[in-house]
Protein backbone atom coordinates (compact mmCIF):
# COMPACT_ATOMS: atom_id res chain seq x y z
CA UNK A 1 -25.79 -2.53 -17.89
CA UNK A 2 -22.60 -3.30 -15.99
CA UNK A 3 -20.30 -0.55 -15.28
CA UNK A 4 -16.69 -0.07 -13.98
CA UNK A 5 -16.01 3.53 -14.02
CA UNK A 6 -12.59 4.65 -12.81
CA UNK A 7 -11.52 7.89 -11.45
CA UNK A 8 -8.94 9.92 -9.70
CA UNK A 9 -6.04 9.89 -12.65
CA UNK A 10 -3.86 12.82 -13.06
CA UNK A 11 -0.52 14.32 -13.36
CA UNK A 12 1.94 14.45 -10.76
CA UNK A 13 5.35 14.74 -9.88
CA UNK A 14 7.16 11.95 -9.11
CA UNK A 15 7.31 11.12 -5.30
CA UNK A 16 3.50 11.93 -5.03
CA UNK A 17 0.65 10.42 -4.48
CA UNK A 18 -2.64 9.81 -6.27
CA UNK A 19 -5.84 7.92 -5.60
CA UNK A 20 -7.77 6.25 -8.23
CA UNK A 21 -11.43 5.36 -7.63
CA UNK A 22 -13.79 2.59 -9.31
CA UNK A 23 -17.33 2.50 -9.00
CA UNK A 24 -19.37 -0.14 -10.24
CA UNK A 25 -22.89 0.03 -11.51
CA UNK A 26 -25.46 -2.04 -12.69
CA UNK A 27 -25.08 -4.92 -10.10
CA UNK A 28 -23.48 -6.10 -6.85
CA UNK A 29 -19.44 -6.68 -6.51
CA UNK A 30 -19.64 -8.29 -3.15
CA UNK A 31 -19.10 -11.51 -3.79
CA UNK A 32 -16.18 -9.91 -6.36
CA UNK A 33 -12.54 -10.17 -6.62
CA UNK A 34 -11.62 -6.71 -7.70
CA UNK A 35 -7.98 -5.68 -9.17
CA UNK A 36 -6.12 -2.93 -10.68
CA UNK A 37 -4.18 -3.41 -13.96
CA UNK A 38 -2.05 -0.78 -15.61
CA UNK A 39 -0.54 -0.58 -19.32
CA UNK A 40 2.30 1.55 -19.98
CA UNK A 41 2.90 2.80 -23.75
CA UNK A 42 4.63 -0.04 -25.92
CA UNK A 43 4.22 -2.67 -23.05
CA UNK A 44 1.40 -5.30 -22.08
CA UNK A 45 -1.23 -5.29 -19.63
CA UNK A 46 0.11 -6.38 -16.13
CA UNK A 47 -1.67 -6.85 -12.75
CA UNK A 48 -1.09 -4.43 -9.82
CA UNK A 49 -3.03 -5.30 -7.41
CA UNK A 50 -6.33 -7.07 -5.98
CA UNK A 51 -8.57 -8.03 -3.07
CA UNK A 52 -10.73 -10.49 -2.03
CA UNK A 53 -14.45 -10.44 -1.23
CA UNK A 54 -14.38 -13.19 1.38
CA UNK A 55 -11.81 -11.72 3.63
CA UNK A 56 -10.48 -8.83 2.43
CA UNK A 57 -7.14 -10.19 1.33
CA UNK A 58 -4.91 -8.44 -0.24
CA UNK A 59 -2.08 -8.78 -3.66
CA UNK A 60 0.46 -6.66 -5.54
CA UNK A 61 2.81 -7.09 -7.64
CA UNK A 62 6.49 -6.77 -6.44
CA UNK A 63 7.20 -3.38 -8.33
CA UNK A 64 4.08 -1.54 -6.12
CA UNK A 65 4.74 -3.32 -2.99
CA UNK A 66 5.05 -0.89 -0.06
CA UNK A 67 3.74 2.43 -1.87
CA UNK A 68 0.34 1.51 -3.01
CA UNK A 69 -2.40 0.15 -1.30
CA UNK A 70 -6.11 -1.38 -2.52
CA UNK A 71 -9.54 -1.17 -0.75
CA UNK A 72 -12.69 -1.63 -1.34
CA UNK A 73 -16.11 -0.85 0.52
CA UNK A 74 -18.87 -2.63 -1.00
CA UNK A 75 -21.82 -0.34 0.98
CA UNK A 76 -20.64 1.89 -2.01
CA UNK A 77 -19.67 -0.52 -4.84
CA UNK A 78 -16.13 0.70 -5.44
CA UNK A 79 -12.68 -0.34 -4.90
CA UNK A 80 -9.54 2.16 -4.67
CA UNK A 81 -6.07 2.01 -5.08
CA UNK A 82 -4.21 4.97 -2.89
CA UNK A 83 -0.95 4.79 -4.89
CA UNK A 84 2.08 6.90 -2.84
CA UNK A 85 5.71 7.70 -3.30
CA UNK A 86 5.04 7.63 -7.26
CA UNK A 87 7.78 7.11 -9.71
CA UNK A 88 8.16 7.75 -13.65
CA UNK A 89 7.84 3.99 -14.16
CA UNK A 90 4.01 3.98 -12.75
CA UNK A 91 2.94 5.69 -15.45
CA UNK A 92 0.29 4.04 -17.40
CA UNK A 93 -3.35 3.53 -17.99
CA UNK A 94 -5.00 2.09 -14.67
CA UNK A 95 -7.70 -0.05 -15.32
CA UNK A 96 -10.54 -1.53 -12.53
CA UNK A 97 -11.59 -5.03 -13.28
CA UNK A 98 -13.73 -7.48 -11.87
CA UNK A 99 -14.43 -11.32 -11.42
CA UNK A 100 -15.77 -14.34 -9.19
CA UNK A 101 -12.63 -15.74 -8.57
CA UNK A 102 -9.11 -14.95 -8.20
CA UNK A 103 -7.87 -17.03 -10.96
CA UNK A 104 -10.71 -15.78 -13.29
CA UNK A 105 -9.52 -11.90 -12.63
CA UNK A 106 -5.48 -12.37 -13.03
CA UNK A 107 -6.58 -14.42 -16.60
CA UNK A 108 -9.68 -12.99 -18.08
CA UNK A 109 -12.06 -10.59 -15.62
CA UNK A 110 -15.15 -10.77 -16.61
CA UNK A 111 -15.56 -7.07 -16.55
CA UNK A 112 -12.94 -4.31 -17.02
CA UNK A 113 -13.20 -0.63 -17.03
CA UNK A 114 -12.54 1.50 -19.24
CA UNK A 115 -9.27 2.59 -17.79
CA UNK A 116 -7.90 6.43 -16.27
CA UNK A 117 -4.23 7.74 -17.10
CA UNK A 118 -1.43 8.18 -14.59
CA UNK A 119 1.44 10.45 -15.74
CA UNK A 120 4.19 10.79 -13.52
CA UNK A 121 6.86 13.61 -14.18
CA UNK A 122 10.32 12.82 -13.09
């Protein structure tokens, strides 16, 4: 059975930082594109950030650009997302996901976890 399983969530005060884990289970992400999606209360889904299997590449989105930062290290199946300078407006739900392709995980992953809360007080 395939498994994303994020971590790391919390409360914190606003300027702080927090970082949020995913492990994956049940096969190999390698050959992966893995993101990070939050959802805030009363708004949609929307993509935070990703990178590559092939080289490592990274994207954000404009509004985390510059305070947080993904990785990955496939030896131990998991991608992070070291998230710094926090403010009021990054909290949300974070939630891992998973596909082959780039296109394919900003449209429809084919896996998603099942998602960690953020709360940051102002």
């Amino acid at each position: 059975q395939v498994q994303l399983v994020e971590s790391g969530g919390g409360l914190v005060q606003a300027g702080g930082s927090l970082r949020l884990s995913c492990a994956a289970s049940g096969r190999t992400f390698s050959r992966y594109a893995m993101g990070w999606f939050r959802q805030a209360p009363g708004k949609e889904r929307e993509f935070v950030a990703l990178i590559t299997w092939s080289d490592y590449s990274t994207y954000y989105a404009n509004s985390v650009k510059g305070r947080f930062t993904i990785s990955r290290d496939d030896a131990e199946n998991t991608v992070y997302l070291q998230m710094s300078s926090l403010k009021h407006e990054d909290t949300a739900v974070y939630y891992c996901a998973a596909a082959p392709t780039i296109p394919a995980l900003t449209t429809a992953p084919n896996y998603w976890g099942q998602g960690t809360q953020v709360t940051v007080s102002s």
